[in-house]
Protein backbone atom coordinates (compact mmCIF):
# COMPACT_ATOMS: atom_id res chain seq x y z
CA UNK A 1 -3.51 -24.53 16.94
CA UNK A 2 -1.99 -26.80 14.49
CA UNK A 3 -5.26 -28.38 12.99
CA UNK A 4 -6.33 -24.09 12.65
CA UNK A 5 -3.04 -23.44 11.02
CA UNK A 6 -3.18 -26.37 8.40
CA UNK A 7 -7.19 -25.00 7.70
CA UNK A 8 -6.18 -21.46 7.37
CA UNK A 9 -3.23 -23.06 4.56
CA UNK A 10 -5.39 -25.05 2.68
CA UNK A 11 -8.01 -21.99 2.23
CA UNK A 12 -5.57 -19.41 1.18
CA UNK A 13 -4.44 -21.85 -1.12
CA UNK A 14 -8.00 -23.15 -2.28
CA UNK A 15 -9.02 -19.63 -3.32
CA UNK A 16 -5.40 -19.09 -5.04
CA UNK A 17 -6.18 -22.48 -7.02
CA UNK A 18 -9.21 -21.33 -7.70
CA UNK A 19 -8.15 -17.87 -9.33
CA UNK A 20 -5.65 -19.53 -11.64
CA UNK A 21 -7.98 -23.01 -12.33
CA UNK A 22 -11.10 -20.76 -13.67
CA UNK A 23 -9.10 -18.20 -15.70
CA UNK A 24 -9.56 -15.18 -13.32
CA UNK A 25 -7.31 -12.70 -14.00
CA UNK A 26 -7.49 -8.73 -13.32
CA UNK A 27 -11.11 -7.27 -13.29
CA UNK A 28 -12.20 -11.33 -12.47
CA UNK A 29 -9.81 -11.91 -10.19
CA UNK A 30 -10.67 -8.85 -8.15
CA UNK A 31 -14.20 -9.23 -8.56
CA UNK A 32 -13.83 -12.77 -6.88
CA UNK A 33 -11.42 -11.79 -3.83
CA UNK A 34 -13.74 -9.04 -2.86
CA UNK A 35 -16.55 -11.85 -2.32
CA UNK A 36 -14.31 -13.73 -0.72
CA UNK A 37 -13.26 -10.98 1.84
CA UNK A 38 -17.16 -10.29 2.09
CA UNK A 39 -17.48 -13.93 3.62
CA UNK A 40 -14.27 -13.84 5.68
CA UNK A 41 -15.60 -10.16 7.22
CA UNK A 42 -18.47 -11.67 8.34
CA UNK A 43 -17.13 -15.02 10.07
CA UNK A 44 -14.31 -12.56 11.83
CA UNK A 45 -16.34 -9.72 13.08
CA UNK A 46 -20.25 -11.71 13.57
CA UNK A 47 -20.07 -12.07 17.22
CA UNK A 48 -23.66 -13.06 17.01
CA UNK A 49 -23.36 -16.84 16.72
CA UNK A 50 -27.08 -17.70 17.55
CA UNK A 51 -28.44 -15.60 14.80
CA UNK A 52 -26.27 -16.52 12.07
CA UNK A 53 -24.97 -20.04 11.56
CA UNK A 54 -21.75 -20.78 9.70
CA UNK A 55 -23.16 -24.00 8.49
CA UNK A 56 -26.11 -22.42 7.09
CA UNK A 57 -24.04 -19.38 6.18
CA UNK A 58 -21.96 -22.06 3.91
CA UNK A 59 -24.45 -24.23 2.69
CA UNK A 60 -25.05 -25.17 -1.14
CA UNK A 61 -23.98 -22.95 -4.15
CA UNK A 62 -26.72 -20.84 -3.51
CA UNK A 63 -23.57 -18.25 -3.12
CA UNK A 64 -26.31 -15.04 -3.83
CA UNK A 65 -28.26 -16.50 -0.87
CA UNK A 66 -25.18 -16.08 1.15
CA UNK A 67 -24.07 -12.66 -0.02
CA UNK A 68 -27.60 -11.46 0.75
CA UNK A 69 -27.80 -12.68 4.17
CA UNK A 70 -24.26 -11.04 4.80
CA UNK A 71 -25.49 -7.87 3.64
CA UNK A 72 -28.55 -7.48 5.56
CA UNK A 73 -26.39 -7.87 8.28
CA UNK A 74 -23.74 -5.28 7.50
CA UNK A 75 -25.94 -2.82 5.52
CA UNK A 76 -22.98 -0.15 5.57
CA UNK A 77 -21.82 -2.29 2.82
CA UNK A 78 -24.81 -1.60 0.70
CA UNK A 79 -24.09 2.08 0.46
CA UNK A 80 -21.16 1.00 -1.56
CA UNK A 81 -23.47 0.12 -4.44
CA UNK A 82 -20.55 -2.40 -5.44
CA UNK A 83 -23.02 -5.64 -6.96
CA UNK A 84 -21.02 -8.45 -4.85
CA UNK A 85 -21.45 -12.31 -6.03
CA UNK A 86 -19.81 -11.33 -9.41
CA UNK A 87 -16.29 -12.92 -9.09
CA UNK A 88 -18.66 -16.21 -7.54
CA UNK A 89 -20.54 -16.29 -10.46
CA UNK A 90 -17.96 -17.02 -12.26
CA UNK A 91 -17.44 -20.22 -10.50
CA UNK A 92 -18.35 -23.74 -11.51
CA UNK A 93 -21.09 -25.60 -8.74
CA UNK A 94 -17.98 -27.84 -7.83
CA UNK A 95 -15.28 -24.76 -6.95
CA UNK A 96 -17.92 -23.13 -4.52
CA UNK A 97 -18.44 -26.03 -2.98
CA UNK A 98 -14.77 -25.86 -2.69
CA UNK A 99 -14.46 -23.16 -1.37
CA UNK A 100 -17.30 -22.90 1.10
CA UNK A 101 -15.91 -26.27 2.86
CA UNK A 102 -12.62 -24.54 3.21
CA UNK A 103 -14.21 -21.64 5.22
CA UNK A 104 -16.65 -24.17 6.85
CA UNK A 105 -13.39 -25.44 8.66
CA UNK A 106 -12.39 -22.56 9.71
CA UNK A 107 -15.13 -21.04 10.90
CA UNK A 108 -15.34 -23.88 13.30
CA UNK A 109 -11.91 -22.32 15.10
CA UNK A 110 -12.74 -19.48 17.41
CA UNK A 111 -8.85 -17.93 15.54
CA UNK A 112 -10.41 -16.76 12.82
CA UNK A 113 -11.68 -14.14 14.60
CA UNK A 114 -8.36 -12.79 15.68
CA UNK A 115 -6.58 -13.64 12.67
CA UNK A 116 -8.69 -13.02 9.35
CA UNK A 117 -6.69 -10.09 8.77
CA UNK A 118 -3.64 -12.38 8.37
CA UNK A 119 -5.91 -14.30 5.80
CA UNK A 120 -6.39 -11.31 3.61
CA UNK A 121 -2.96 -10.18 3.79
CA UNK A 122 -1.82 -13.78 2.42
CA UNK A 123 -4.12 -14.27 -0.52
CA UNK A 124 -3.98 -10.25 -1.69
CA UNK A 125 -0.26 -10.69 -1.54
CA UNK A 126 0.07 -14.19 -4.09
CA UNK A 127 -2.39 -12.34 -5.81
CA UNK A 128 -0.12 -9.23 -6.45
CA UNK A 129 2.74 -11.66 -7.04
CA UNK A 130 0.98 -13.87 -9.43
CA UNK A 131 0.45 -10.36 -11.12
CA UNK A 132 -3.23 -11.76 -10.99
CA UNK A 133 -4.75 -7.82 -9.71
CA UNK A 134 -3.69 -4.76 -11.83
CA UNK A 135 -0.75 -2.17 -10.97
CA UNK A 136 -2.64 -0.73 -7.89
CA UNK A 137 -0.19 -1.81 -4.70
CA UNK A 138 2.00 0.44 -3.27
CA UNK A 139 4.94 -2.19 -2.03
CA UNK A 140 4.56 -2.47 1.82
CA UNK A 141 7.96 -1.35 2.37
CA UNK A 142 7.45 1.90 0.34
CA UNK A 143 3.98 2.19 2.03
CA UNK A 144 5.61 1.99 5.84
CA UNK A 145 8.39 4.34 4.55
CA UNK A 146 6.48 7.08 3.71
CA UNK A 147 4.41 6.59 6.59
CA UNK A 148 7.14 6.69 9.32
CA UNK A 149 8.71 9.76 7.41
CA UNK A 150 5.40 11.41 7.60
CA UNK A 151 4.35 10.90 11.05
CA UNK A 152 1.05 10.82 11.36
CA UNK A 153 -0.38 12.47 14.93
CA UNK A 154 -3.42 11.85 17.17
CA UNK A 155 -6.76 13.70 15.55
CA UNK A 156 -5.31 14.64 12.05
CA UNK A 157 -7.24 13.75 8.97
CA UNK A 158 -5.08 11.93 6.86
CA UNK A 159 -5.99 11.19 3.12
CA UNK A 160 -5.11 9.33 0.33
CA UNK A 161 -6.54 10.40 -3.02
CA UNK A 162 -5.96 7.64 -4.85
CA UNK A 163 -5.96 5.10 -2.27
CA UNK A 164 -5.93 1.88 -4.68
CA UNK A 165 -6.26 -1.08 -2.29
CA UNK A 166 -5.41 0.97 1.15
CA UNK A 167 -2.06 0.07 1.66
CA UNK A 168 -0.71 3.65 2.73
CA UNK A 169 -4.04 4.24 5.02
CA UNK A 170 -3.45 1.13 6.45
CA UNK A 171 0.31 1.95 7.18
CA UNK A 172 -0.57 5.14 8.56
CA UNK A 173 -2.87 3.88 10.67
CA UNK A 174 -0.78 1.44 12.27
CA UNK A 175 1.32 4.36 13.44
CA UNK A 176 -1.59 6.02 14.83
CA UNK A 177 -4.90 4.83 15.82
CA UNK A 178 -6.08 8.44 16.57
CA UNK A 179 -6.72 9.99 13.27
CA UNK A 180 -9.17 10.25 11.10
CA UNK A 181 -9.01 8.29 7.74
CA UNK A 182 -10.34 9.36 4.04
CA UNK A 183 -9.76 7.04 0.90
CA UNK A 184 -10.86 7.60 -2.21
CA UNK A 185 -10.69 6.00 -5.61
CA UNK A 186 -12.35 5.69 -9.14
CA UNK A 187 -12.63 2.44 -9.79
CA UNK A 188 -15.22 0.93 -7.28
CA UNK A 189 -13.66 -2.52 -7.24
CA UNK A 190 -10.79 -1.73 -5.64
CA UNK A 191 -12.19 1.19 -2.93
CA UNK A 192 -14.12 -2.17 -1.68
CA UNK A 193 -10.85 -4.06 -1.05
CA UNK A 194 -9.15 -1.30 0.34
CA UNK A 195 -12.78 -1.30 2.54
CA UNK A 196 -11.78 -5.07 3.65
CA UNK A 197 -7.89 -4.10 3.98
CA UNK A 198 -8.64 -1.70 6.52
CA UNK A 199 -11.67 -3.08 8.52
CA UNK A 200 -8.93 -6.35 8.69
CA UNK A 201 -6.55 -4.14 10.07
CA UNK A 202 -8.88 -2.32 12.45
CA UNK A 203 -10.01 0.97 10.53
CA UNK A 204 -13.13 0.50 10.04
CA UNK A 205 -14.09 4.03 10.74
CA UNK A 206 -12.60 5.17 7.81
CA UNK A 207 -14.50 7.06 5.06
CA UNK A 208 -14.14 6.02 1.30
CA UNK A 209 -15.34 7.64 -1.59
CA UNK A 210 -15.07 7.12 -5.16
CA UNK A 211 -15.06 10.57 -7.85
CA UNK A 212 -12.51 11.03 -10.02
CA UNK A 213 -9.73 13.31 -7.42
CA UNK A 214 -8.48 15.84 -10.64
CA UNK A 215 -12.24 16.87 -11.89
CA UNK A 216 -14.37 16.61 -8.59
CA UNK A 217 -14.54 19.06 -5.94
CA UNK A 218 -12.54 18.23 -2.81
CA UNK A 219 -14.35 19.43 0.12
CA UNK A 220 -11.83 18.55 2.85
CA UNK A 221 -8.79 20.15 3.91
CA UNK A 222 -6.12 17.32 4.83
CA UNK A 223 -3.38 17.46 7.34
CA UNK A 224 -1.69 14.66 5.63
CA UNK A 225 -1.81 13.15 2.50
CA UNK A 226 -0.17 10.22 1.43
CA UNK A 227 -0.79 9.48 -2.27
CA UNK A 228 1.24 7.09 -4.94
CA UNK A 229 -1.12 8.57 -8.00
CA UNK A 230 -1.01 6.91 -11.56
CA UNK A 231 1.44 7.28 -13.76
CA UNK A 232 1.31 8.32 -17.25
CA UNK A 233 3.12 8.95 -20.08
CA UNK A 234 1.97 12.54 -19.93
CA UNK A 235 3.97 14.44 -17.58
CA UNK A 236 1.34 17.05 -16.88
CA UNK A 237 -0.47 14.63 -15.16
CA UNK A 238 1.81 14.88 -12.37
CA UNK A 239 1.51 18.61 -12.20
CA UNK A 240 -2.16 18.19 -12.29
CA UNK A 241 -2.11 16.03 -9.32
CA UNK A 242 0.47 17.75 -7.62
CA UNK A 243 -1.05 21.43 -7.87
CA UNK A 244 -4.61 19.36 -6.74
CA UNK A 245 -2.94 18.00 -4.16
CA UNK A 246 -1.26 21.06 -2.43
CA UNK A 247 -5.07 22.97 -3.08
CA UNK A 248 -6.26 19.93 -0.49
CA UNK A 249 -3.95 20.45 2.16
CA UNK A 250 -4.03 22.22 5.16
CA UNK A 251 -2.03 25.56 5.72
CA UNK A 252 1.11 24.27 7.36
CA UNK A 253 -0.11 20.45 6.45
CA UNK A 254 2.23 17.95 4.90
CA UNK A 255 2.74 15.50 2.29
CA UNK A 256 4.21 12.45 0.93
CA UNK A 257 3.51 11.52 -2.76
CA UNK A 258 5.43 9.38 -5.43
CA UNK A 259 6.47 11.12 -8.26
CA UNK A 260 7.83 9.62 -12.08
CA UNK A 261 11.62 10.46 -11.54
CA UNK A 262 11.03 12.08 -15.04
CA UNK A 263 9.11 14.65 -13.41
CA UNK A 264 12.35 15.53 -11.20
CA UNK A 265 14.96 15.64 -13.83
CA UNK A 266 13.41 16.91 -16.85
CA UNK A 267 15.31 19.99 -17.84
CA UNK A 268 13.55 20.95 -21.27
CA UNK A 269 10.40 21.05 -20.28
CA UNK A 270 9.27 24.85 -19.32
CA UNK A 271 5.75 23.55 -17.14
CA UNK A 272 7.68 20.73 -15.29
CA UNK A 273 10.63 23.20 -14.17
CA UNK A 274 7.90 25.93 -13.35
CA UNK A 275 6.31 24.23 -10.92
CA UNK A 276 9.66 22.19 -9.60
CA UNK A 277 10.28 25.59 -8.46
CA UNK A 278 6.87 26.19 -7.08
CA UNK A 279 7.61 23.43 -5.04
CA UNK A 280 11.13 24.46 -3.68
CA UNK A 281 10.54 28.14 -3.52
CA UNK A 282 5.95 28.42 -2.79
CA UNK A 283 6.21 25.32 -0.60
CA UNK A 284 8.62 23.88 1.73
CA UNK A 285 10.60 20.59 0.01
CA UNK A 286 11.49 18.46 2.84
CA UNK A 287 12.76 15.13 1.25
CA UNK A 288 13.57 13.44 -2.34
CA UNK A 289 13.96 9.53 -2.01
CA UNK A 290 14.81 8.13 -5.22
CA UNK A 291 13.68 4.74 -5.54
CA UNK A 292 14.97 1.90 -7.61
CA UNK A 293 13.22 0.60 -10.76
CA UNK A 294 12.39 -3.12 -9.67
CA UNK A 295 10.63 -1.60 -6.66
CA UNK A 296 7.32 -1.98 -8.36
CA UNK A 297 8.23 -6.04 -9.44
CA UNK A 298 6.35 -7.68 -10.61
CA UNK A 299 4.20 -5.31 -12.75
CA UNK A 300 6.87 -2.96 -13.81
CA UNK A 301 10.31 -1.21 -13.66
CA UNK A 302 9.94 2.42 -13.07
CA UNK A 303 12.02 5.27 -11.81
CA UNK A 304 10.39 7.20 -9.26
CA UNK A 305 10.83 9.18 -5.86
CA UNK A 306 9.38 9.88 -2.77
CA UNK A 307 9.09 13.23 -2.19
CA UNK A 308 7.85 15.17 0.84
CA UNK A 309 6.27 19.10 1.43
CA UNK A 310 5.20 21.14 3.28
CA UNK A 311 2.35 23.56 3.10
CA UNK A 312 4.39 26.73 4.04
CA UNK A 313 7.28 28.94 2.57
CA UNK A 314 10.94 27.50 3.59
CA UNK A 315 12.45 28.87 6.31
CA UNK A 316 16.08 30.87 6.02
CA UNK A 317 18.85 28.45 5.62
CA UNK A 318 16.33 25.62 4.85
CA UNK A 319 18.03 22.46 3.85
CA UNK A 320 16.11 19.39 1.84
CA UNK A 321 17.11 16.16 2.86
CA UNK A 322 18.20 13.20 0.12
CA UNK A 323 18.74 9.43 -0.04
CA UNK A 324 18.96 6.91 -2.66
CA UNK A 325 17.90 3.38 -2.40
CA UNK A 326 20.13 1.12 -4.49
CA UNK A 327 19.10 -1.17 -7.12
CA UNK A 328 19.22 -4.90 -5.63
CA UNK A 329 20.88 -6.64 -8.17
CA UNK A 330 19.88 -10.68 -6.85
CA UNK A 331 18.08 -12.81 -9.13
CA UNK A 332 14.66 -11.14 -10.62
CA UNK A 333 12.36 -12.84 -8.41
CA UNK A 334 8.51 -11.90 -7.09
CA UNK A 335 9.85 -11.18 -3.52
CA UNK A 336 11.66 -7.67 -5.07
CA UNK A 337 9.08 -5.52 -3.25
CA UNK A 338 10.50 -7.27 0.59
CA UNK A 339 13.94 -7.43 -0.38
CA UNK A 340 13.72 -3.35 0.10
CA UNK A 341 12.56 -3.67 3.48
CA UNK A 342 16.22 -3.08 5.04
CA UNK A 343 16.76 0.09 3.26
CA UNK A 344 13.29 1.71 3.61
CA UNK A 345 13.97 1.18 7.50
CA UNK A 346 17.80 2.79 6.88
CA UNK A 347 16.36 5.88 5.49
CA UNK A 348 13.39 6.01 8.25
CA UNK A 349 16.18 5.93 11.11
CA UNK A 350 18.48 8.35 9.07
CA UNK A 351 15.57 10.78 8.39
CA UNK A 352 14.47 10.69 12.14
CA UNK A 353 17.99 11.11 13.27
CA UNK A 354 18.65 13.86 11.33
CA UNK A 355 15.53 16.21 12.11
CA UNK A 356 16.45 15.67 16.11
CA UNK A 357 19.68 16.55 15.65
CA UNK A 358 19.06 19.59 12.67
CA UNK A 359 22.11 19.05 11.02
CA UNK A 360 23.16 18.32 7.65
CA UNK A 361 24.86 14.82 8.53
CA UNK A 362 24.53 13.15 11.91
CA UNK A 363 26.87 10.26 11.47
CA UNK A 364 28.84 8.18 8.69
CA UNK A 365 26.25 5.49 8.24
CA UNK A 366 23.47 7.30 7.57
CA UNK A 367 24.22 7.74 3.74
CA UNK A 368 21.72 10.63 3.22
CA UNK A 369 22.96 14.31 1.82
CA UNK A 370 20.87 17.49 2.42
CA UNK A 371 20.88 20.09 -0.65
CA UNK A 372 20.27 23.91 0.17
CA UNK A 373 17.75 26.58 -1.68
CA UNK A 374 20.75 28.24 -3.59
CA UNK A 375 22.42 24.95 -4.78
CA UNK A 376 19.24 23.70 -6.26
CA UNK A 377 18.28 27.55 -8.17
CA UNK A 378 21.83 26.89 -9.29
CA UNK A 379 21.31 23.75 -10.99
CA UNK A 380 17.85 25.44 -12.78
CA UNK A 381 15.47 23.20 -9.61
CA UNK A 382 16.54 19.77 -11.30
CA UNK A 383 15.45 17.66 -8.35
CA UNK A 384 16.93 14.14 -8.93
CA UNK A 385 18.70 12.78 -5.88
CA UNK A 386 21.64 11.70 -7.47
CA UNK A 387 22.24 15.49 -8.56
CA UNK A 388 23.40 16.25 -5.19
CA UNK A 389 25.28 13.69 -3.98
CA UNK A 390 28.31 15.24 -1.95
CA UNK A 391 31.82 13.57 -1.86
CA UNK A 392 32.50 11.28 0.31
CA UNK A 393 28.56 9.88 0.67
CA UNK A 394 29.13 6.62 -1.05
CA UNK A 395 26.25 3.91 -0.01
CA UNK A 396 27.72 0.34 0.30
CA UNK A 397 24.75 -2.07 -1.04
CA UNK A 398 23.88 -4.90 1.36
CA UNK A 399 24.91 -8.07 0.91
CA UNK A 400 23.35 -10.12 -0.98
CA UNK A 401 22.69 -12.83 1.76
CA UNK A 402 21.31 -10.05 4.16
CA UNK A 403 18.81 -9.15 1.66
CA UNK A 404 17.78 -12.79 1.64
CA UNK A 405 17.54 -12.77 5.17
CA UNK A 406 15.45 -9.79 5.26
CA UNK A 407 12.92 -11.62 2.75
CA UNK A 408 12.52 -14.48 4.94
CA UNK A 409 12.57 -12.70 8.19
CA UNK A 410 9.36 -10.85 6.44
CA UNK A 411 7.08 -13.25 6.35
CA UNK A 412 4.22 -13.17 8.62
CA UNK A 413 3.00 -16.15 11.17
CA UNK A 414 0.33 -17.96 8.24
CA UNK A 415 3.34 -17.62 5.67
CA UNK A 416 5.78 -19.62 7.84
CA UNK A 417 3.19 -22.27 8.94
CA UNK A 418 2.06 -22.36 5.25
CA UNK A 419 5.88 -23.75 4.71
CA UNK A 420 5.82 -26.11 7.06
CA UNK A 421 2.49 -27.50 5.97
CA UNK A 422 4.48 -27.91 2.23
CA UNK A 423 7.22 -29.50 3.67
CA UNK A 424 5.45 -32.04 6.11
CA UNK A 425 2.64 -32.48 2.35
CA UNK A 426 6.30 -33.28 0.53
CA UNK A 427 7.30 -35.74 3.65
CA UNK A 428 4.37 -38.07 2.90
């Protein structure tokens, strides 16, 4: 296990070397890791070692050769018209060779198969840190958040419209195994990572499509949508994609979509506050999370919220739940997106307490406030969570040495062995 470990290291950290030694940034750097998850799909799930050879697989720089043979094999990767062997071709003769050695190795290790997910997971994430792939990942905390909040249940057909790399599908999915799983995006780079990203973390059922969401026509109805849409300076946007959004849902369905927390509090505006109050008064508003602005690190610092509907018209007495997540205020660092992880699991205990029990406050930890119909007509449907704070519901931040701990804790099985491997490297 420890020779498999060391191989799996020194290939996440070949193809990271690679990224930064040749230049690749963004559209590159993309282009690139989607060949390499092509190879790493086939050496996990090719069960068929007589017909296709590693060694031969790996051979040369003849890298089209490779891609072709890969293809044939899978041909529901074809239908993706996505023209793989791009980020390769960008390589010198010398960095493939690289490269194809460091699968070679582990190819040889019958792990792979069990643990290529863990592979993707590690490169895609120094990737997003080294702010080498655009603004497209929804923070894995946020992502399991929304999905634990949401609930997905066995044989609904949960979308995301805007799926960027498949983060929320994927974090749906581990929640339930039993649904059925759309994606869809416009840029046809990134629907075929958020293809790997789910096939690695066993949905590879799931349909993906790529149209532009706002201008095509959406032919299914969705019992759950989970979408973190782009934002935009233009604040109509965001009532574009909400009103498209509510049009795809199910009667009775629900949602979950991330919002600029301009959209919330704006109280000039006569469109925004309109259809704030479709939302409250058409539609049932179950939560507002308001989120803190280094959420997004490293690729920006933006106010938004989580909020959460409902299909249907609220019910008499209907309250509308809200938290805050505080603002960590450690050193700015590229681990910003973990160090939320304790507080997106507060508010997912909180929330679940609190629709068991139906009341307004369960208990003095939870930290949450819930807001009625009348107090937010009264305050003209301004929707920012801080708005309706109640006395009394002060949050005490976490320590700053639990949020370290948190961090650490985090990190998955390659992450910690990739530390070790540094630390005996720094031994010699």
């Amino acid at each position: 296990m420890a020779v498999w470990r060391r191989a799996c290291v020194e290939l996440c950290r070949t193809v990271a070397g690679l990224l930064e030694e040749n230049g690749m940034w963004q559209t590159a750097a993309l282009e690139l890791f989607n060949d390499f998850s092509l190879i790493l799909y086939a050496l996990t799930f090719d069960r068929d070692a007589d017909s296709t050879s590693f060694d031969d697989l790996l051979r040369g720089p003849e890298y089209q050769r490779v891609i072709e043979k890969i293809l044939g094999r899978y041909p529901d990767l074809k239908e993706f018209n996505y023209e793989f062997g791009r980020g390769l071709g960008k390589l010198r003769e010398e960095a493939w060779r690289e490269l194809a050695a460091g699968f070679r190795v582990c190819a040889g290790e019958e792990q792979l198969r069990e643990c290529g997910g863990e592979i993707f997971d590690y490169v895609l994430q120094s990737m997003y840190r080294k702010e080498q792939i655009g603004n497209f990942i929804t923070p894995q905390p946020l992502a399991e958040l929304m999905a634990d909040m949401l609930e997905p249940k066995q044989g609904e057909l949960v979308i995301d419209p805007v799926c960027g790399c498949g983060r929320l599908l994927t974090a749906a999915a581990a929640r339930c195994r039993d649904c059925r799983y759309i994606g869809n995006d416009l840029d046809g780079r990134i629907r075929t990572t958020a293809f790997f990203n789910m096939a690695f973390h066993g949905l590879r059922g799931a349909e993906l499509y790529q149209k532009d969401f706002l201008r095509g026509i959406w032919e299914r109805e969705g019992d759950l949508i989970l979408a973190n849409p782009p934002y935009s300076d233009d604040i109509h946007e965001t009532i574009r994609f909400l009103k498209k959004i509510m049009e795809t849902l199910k009667t009775g369905a629900r949602c979950g979509v991330l919002v600029p927390e301009g959209f919330l509090t704006n109280a000039a505006n006569a469109q925004v506050i309109a259809m704030r109050r479709i939302l409250t008064c058409r539609y049932s508003l179950e939560a507002v999370i308001s989120l803190p602005r280094k959420i997004y690190r490293p690729y920006t610092f933006s106010k938004s919220s989580l909020i959460l509907l409902k299909k249907e018209s609220p019910s008499p007495g209907h309250l509308t739940f809200f938290d805050s997540v505080a603002e960590y205020e450690g050193p700015e660092n590229q681990f910003s997106d973990e160090a939320y992880g304790r507080e997106m699991r507060r508010i997912a205990e909180a929330w679940k307490r609190w629709r068991q029990h139906g009341k307004a406050r369960v208990s003095g930890d939870d930290g949450f406030w819930a807001t009625s119909l009348e107090e937010i007509e009264a305050k003209g449907y301004v929707l920012g969570a801080e708005d309706y704070r109640k006395s009394g519901y002060e949050y005490v931040k976490p320590r700053r040495n639990q949020v370290w701990d948190d961090i650490f804790a985090g990190q998955n099985e390659l992450e910690r062995s990739a530390l070790d491997y540094f630390r005996e490297d720094s031994a010699i």
